[in-house]
Structure formats: structure tokens, C-alpha cells
Protein backbone atom coordinates (compact mmCIF):
# COMPACT_ATOMS: atom_id res chain seq x y z
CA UNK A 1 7.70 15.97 -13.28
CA UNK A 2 8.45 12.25 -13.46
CA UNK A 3 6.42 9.83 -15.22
CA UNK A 4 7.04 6.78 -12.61
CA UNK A 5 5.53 3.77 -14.96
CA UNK A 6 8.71 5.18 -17.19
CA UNK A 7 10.89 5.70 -14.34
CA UNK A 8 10.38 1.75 -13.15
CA UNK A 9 11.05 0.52 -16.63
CA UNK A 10 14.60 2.78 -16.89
CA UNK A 11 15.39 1.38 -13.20
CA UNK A 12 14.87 -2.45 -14.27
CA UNK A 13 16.82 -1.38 -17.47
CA UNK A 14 19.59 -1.94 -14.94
CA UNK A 15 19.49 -5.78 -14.94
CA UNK A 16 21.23 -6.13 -12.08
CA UNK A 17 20.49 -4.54 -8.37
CA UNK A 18 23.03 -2.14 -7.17
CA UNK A 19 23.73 0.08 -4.77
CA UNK A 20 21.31 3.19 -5.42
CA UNK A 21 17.82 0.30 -6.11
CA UNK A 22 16.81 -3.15 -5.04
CA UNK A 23 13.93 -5.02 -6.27
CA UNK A 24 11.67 -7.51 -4.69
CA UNK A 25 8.87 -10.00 -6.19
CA UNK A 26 6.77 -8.72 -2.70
CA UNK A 27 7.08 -7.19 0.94
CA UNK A 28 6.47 -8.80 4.11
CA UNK A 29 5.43 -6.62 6.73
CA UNK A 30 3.56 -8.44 9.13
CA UNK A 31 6.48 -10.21 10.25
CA UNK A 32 9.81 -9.48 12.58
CA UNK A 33 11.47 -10.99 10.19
CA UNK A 34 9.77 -8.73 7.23
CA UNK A 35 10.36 -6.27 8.51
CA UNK A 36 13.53 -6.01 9.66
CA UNK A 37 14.83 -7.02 6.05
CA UNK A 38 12.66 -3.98 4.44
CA UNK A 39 14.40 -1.55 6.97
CA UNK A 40 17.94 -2.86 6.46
CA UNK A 41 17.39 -2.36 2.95
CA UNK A 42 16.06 1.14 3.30
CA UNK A 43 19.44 2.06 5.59
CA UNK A 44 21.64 1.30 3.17
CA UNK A 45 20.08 2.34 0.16
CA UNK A 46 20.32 5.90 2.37
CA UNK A 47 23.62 5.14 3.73
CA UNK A 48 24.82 4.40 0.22
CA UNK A 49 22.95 7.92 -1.55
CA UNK A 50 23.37 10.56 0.49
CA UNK A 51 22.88 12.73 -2.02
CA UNK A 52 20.43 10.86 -4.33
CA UNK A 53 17.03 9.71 -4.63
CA UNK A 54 17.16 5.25 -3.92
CA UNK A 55 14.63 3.18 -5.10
CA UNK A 56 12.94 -0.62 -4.35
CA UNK A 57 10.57 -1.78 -6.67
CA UNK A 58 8.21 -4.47 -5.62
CA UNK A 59 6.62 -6.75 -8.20
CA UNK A 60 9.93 -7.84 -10.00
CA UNK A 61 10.65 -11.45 -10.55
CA UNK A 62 14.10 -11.58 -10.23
CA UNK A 63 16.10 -13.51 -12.59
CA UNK A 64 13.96 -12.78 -15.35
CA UNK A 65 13.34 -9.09 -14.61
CA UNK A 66 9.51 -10.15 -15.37
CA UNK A 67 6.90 -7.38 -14.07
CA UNK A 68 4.39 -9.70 -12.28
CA UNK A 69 3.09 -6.70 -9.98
CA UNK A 70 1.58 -6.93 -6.51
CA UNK A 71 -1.34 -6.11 -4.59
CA UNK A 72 -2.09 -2.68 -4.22
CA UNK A 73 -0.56 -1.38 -0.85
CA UNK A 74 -2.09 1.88 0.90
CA UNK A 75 -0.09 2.01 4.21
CA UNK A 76 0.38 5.90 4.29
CA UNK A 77 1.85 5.04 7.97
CA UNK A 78 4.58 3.60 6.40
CA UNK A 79 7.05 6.54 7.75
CA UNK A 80 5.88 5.53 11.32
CA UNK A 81 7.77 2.32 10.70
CA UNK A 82 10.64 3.61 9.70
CA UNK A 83 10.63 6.86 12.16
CA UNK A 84 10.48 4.05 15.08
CA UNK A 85 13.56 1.84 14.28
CA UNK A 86 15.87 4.28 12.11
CA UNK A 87 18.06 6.72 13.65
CA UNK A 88 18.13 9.61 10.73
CA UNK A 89 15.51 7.89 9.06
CA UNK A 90 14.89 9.05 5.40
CA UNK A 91 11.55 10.12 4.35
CA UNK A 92 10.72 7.19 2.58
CA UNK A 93 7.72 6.99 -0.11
CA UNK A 94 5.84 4.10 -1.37
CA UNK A 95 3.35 4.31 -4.47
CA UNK A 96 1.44 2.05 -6.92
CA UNK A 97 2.45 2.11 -10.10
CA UNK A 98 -0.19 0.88 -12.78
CA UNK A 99 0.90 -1.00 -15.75
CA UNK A 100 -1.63 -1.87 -18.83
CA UNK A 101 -0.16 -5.79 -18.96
CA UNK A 102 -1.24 -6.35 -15.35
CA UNK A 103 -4.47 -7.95 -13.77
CA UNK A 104 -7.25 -5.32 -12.22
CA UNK A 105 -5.74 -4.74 -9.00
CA UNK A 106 -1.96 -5.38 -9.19
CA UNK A 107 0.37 -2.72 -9.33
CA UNK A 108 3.83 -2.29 -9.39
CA UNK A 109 5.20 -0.91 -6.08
CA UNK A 110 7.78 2.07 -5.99
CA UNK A 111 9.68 2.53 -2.75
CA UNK A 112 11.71 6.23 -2.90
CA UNK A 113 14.17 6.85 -0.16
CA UNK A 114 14.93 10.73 -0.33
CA UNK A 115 18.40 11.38 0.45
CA UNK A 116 19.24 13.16 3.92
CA UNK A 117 23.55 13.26 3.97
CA UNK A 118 23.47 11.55 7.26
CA UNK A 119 24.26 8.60 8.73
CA UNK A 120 21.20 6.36 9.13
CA UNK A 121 21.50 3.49 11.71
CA UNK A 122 19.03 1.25 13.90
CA UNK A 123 17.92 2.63 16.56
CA UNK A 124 16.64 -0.46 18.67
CA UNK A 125 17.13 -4.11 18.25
CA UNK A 126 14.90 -5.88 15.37
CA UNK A 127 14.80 -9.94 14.74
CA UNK A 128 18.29 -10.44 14.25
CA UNK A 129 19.90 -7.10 13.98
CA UNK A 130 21.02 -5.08 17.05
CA UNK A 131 20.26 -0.72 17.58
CA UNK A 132 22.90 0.85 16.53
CA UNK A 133 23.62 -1.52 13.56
CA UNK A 134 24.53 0.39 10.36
CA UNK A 135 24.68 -1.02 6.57
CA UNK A 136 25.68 0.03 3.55
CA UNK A 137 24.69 -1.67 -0.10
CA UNK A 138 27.66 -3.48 -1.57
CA UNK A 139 26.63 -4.10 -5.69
CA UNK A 140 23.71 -5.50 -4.65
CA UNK A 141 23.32 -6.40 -1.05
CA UNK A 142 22.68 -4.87 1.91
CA UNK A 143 26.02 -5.59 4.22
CA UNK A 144 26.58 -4.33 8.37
CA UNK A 145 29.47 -2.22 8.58
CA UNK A 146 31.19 -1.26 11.95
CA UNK A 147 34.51 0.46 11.03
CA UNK A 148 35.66 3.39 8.29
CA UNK A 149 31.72 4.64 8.16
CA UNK A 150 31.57 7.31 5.60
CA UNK A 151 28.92 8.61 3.34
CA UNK A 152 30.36 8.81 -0.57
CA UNK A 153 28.47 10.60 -3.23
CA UNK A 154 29.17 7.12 -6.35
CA UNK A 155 25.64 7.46 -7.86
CA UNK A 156 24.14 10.75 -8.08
CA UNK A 157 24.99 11.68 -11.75
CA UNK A 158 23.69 8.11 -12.65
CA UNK A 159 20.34 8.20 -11.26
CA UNK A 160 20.14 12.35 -12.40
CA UNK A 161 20.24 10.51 -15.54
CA UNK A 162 17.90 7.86 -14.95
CA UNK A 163 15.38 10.72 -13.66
CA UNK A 164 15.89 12.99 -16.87
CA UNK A 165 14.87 10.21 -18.80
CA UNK A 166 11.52 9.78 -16.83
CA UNK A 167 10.29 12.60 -17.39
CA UNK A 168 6.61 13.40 -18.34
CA UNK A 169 5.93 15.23 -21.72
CA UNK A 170 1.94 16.67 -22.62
CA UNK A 171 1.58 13.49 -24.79
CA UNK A 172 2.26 10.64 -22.05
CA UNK A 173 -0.75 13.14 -20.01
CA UNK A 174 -3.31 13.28 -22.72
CA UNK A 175 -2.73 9.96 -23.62
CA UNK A 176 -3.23 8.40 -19.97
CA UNK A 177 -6.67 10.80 -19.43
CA UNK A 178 -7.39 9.33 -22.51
CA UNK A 179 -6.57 5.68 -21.92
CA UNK A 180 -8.08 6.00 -17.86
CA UNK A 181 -11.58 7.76 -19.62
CA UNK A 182 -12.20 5.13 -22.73
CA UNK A 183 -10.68 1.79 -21.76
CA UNK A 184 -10.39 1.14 -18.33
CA UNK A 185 -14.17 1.32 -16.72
CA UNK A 186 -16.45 0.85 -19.08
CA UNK A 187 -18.83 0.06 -16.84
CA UNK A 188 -18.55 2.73 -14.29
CA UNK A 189 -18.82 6.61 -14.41
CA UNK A 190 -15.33 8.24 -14.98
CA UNK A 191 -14.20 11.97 -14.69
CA UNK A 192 -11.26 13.84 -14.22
CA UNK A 193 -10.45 17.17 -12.73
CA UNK A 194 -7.23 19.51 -13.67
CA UNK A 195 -5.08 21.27 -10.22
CA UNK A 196 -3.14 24.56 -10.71
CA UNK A 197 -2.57 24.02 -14.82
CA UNK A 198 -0.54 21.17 -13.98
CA UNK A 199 -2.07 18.27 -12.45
CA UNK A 200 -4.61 15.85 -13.45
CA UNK A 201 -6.57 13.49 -11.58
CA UNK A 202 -8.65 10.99 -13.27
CA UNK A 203 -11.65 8.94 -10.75
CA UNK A 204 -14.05 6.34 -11.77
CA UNK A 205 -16.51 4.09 -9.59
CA UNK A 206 -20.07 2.89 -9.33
CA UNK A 207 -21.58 6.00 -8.10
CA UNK A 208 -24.88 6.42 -5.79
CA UNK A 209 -26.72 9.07 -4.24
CA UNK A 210 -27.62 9.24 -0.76
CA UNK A 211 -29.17 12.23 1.02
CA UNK A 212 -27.81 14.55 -1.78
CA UNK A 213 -24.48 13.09 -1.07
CA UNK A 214 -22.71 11.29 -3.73
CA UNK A 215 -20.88 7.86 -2.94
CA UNK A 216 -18.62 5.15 -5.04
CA UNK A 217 -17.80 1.90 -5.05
CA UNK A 218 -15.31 0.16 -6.88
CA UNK A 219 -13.06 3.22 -7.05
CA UNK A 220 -9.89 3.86 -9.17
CA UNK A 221 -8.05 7.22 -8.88
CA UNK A 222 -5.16 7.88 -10.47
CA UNK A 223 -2.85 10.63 -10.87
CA UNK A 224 -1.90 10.89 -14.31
CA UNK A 225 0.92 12.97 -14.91
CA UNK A 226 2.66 10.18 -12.79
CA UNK A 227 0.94 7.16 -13.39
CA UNK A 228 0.96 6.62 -9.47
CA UNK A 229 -2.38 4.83 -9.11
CA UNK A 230 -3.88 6.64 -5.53
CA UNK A 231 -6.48 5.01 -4.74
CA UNK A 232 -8.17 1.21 -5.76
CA UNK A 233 -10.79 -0.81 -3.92
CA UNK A 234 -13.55 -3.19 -4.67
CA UNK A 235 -15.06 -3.11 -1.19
CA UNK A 236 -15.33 0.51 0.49
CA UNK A 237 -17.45 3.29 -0.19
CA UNK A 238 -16.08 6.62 -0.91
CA UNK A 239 -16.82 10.11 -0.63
CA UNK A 240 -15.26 12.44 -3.35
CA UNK A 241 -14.74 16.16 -3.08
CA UNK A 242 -11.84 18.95 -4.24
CA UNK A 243 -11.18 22.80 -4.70
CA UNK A 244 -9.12 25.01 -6.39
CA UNK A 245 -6.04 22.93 -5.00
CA UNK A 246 -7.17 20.07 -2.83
CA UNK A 247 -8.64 16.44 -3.76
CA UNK A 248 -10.23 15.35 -1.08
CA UNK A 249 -10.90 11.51 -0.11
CA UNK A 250 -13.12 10.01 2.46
CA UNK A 251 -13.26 6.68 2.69
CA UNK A 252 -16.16 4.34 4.65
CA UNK A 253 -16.43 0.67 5.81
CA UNK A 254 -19.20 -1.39 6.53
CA UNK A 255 -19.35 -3.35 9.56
CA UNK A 256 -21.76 -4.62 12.30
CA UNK A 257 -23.91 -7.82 13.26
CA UNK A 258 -26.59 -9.78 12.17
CA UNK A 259 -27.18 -7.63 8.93
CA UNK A 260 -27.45 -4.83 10.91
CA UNK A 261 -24.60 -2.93 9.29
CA UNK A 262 -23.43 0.56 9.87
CA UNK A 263 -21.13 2.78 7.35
CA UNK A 264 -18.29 3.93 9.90
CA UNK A 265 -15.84 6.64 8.37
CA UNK A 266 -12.14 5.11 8.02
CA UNK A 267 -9.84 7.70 6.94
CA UNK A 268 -9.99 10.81 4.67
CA UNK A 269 -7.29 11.42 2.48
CA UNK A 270 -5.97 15.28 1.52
CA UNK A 271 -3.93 15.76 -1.36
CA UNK A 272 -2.98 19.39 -1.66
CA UNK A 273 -1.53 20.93 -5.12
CA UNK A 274 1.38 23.54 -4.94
CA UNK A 275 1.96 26.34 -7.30
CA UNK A 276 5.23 25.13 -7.71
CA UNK A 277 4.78 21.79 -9.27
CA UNK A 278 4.33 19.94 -6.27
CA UNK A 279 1.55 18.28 -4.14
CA UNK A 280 1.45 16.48 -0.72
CA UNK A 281 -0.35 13.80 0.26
CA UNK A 282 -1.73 14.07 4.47
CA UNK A 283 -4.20 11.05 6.02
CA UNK A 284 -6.25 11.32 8.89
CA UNK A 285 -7.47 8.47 10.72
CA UNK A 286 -11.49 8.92 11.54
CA UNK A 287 -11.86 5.11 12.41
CA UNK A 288 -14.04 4.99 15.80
CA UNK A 289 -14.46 1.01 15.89
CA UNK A 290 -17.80 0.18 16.78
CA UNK A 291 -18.29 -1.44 20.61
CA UNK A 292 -20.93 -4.19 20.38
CA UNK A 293 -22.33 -6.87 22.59
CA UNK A 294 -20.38 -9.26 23.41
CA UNK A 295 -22.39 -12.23 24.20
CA UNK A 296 -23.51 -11.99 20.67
CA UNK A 297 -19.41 -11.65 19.72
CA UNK A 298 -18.49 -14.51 21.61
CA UNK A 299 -21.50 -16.84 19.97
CA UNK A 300 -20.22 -15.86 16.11
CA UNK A 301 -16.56 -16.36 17.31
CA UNK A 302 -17.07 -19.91 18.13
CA UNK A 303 -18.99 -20.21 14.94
CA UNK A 304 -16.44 -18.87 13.55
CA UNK A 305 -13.89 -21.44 15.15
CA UNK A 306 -16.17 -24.27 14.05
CA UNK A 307 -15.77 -23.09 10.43
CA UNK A 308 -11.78 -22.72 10.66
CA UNK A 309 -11.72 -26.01 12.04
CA UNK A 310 -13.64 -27.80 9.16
CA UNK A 311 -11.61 -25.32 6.73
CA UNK A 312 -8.25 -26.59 8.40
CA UNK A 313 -9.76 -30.34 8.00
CA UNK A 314 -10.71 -30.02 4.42
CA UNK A 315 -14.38 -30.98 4.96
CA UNK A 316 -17.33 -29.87 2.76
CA UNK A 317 -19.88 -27.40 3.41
CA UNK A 318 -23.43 -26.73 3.91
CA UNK A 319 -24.37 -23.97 1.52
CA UNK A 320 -25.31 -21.61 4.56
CA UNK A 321 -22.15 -22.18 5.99
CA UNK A 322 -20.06 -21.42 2.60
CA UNK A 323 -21.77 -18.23 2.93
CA UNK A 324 -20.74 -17.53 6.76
CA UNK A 325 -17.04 -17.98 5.65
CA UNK A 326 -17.38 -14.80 3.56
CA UNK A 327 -18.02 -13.05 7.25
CA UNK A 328 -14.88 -15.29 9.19
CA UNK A 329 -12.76 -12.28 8.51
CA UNK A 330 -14.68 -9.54 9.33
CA UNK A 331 -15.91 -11.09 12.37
CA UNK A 332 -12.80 -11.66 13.65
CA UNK A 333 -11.75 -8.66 13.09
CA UNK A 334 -14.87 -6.97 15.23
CA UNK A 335 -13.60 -9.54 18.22
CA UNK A 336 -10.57 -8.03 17.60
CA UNK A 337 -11.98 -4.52 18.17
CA UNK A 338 -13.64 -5.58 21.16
CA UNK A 339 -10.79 -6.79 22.74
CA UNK A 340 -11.86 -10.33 22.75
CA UNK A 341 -8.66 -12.71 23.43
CA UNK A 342 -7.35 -14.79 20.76
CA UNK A 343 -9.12 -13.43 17.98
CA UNK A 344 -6.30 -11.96 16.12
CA UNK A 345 -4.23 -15.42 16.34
CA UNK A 346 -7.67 -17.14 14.72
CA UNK A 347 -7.72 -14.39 12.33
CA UNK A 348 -3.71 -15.30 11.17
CA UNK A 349 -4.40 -18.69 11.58
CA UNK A 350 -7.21 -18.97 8.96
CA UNK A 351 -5.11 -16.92 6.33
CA UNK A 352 -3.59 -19.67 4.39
CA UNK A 353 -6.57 -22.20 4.00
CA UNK A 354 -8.63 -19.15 3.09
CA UNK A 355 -6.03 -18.33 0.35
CA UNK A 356 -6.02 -21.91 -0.60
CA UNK A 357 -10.02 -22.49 -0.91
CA UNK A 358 -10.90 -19.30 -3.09
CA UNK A 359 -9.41 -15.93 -4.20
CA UNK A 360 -12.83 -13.87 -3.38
CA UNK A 361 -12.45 -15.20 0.50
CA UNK A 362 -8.75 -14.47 0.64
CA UNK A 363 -9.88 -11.13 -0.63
CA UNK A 364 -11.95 -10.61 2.47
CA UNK A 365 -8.90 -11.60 5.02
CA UNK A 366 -6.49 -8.91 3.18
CA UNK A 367 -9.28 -5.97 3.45
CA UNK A 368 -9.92 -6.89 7.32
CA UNK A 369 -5.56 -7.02 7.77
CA UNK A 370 -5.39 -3.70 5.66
CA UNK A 371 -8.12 -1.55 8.07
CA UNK A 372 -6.66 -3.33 11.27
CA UNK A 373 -2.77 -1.97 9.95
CA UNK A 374 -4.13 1.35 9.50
CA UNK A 375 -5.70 1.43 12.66
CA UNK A 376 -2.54 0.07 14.61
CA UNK A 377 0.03 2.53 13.04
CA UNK A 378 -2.30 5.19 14.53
């Protein structure tokens, strides 16, 4: 089993990209432009392994080789991406990596493209690049090729030996239950849970009880034996269960108008434990978006475009209305849901003077983006 904080620090051993990993200080994939550069990379990093594992790693600073991390980023419909655009598209795996120097919250992302020994192309035309475009990494960058295509085994034994040296040991597991259970959430209850001998999941999170049911907030799940970080959120409620093989994740959101919220499931998350040494990781979208009145929509929407407009002119606020911006995001997002025009282009608009004014508000734009992507790729 491969310890993957150990397997990112072997990869950046490698100063320099080459042709079996890339790195990246972040990903932009709310762009044509984004993403068209993230699946050009992920074709040749295939093209160029067919019979090795390829990596990106996301949180690099580049000419220093500095960890500086990233958001953590729980787009499990990642593969519906790469399905749509790739011809022979890899299965392609992205997890957050925690490491003990970084802030609460940032991670180190770990893109693995699983090798397929086939020719992976575009198969329709994105930003720039035409279908049927095919690249191949060249040291470090990701060049179109059009003649003498042909898949060559050059790193295989190099990142075999990369992996070998990743891997996880009994200490590295007791110490990170250990570490997860003393240091990291004081605060909050913490427990862990052990799958088929092998596997060990550690949780933690404000915990309630409702109706006999147990809830969390400000939940952290890792799984250990890894050190892939699972889960992490300071906003959604979560339901927790598990048997003899399965952890089992529901996660709830609360939206509606006026104060008059309502706890709407979002997605459940199963992640099944094989005898074998293996485990796989399904999501179901549950996400019905709630239908409300629109007259009431359309009033907070203009409110809302009377606060973006004072935001975009710099002006100060009443203390009422410094409140209301902590609900721009979410509102838009419910016009959104309702199939009110224009509110996703407010919604974009507003993201860079909410980033600008305060952290804690630019918070609230990147939860609203994160449930409308998971609700799109579905």
C-alpha cells in the first residue's frame, strides 16, 4: 500500500518535470482554457506511460519546488470530464494529500493517470486544440504530435522505483492515528474505525444529536494508511455510518429564504474495503434543489445586485448590509436553481471583489461553485 504524503515528496525529489509527472501551483477548471490545458496534460502523461502509473501534483511552486498546497478539491466527477473529451481516456484519480506544514484546509493535490497501452487522443475540439489531436510529454512539456505515433515503455522501472519507496510500513499507520487522534482537533470529538485488518479511517467533527441521529460539522476524515485526506468542510453537515467493509458518507446543505432554512441531502459517499487490499470509492448524487417563489427570488436578486454594485465601487457598508453579503453567494446560487437568467454571470462576476474584501466571504462563493459543479457533472 502506498503512503501518498511519501509518494509526493519522492515525485518532487525529481526537481525537474518529466515525462511520467507534471506539477502545477493550482488547476483551473472553470475555464475553456483550464481545462483544455489539464486534459492535454493528462493525454500525454498516458500517451507517454502506457505501462505506468503518471502523476500531477497540484500545490507546487515551481522554481522553488516549495509545497504551498491548495484548496481541498472533492470533484469525484472528475472522470466525466475526461470520459467526454478523451478518446481512450485513462481512469484518472485525484486526491488530497495532507501535509503537517500546511494551513487547516490546504492540501496537496495528487492527480494519478492509470496506464491503459492505448492511444489516447481528443475526441472533440476544446479552446484551441482540435478532436483528434494527440500529445505526447517531451522532458517536460506536453507537445501535439501527428506523425510516427507510438506508445514506448521509457519509465516504468523508474516510477516501480519511486512506488517501492512509498510504501506504508505499521509505524507511518500508528503514528498518523496517533497524530489525527491527539493533535489535530482538539476541540472536536475524534474516532477511528479499522476495515478488513488493513484499513484505517480516522473522523473528527462537532457532533450533534438530532432525532437519535447523529450529525457533524466541521468534519475531517482521513484515510490513514495513505494519508489521502477524504473528506474536509467547515460548512456542511454530515451523516456518518459503516459496516464490516463499507464507510458510509452522507453529506447535507442548508439552504432556503428568509431564515427559513431546510437541510437538503447533497450526496452520499460509499467507500467499500476489499479483502484484497483494496477499496473503491462510488458517489451518488441525492441533490433535489429546492423550487421556491420567485417573486421573493427576484426581490433578493436585485438586492443582491445592489450589493455587487457597491462591492464593485468600493463603497462602505451599513452593518445590516455587511451581513447580507455573507448570503450574495448562496442566493445566487438558489436563482441559479430556479432558472432565473443571469444569475450565474452575477454569481462569476462578484468572485474577485469578494476574494479581495475578506477570506470568510470568498469562502462562501467557493462552497456555492463546489455544490453547483457537483450538481452539473450529474
Amino acid at each position: 500500500m502506498i503512503n501518498k504524503r511519501l509518494l509526493v515528496k519522492a515525485l518532487l525529489s525529481h526537481n525537474d518535470e518529466n515525462s511520467f509527472y507534471d506539477k502545477k501551483l493550482k488547476l483551473n477548471l472553470t475555464t475553456k482554457e483550464g481545462k483544455a490545458k489539464f486534459l492535454k496534460h493528462i493525454c500525454a502523461l498516458s500517451n507517454s506511460n502506457p505501462k505506468n502509473n503518471a502523476y500531477i501534483v497540484v500545490g507546487i511552486e515551481d522554481k522553488a519546488n516549495s509545497i504551498l498546497g491548495v484548496d481541498f478539491f472533492d470533484d469525484s466527477k472528475l472522470q466525466n470530464l475526461i470520459n467526454a473529451y478523451l478518446e481512450n481516456a485513462p481512469l484518472v484519480l485525484y486526491e488530497n494529500i495532507p501535509f503537517p506544514h500546511l494551513p487547516e484546509g490546504k492540501v496537496v493535490g495528487l492527480v494519478t493517470i492509470r496506464p491503459i497501452d492505448q492511444i489516447t487522443a481528443l475526441k472533440k475540439n476544446i479552446w484551441k486544440y482540435f478532436g483528434g489531436a494527440v500529445f505526447f510529454r517531451e522532458g517536460s512539456i506536453s507537445m501535439p504530435k501527428d506523425f510516427d505515433i507510438e506508445l514506448k515503455d521509457t519509465n516504468s522501472e523508474r516510477v516501480k522505483t519511486i512506488e517501492k519507496h512509498a510504501q506504508n510500513n505499521i509505524s507511518l499507520t500508528l503514528d498518523g492515528v496517533v497524530d489525527f487522534l491527539q493533535n489535530h482537533h482538539e476541540d472536536l470529538t475524534t474516532s477511528y474505525r479499522v476495515f478488513k485488518e488493513t484499513f484505517v479511517v480516522c473522523w473528527s467533527g462537532l457532533q450533534k444529536k438530532v432525532k437519535n441521529k447523529i450529525y457533524y460539522s466541521r468534519v475531517d476524515i482521513e484515510l490513514i494508511n495513505e494519508q489521502v485526506k477524504l473528506f474536509y468542510s467547515n460548512l456542511d453537515e454530515v451523516e456518518i455510518s459503516f459496516t464490516e467493509d463499507k464507510f458510509i458518507l452522507t453529506e447535507y446543505v442548508s439552504l432556503g429564504l428568509n431564515g427559513r432554512n431546510k437541510y437538503y441531502p447533497l450526496e452520499q459517499v460509499n467507500i467499500s474495503f476489499e479483502e484484497n487490499g483494496s477499496y473503491k470509492l462510488d458517489t451518488k448524487l441525492l441533490f433535489e434543489a429546492p423550487q421556491l417563489d420567485k417573486r421573493s427570488l427576484m426581490h433578493l436578486l436585485n438586492n443582491n445586485n445592489v450589493l455587487l454594485e457597491k462591492l464593485k465601487a468600493q463603497k462602505a457598508f451599513t452593518l445590516k448590509e455587511e451581513s447580507e453579503l455573507f448570503n450574495l453567494c448562496t442566493i445566487y446560487m438558489l436563482c441559479i436553481f430556479n432558472n432565473i437568467p443571469k444569475a450565474i454571470n452575477h454569481l462569476e462576476e462578484a468572485k474577485n471583489y469578494l476574494k479581495n474584501k475578506d477570506p470568510a466571504l470568498y469562502q462562501t462563493y467557493k462552497d456555492c461553485l463546489r455544490i453547483l459543479r457537483k450538481v452539473k457533472y450529474n
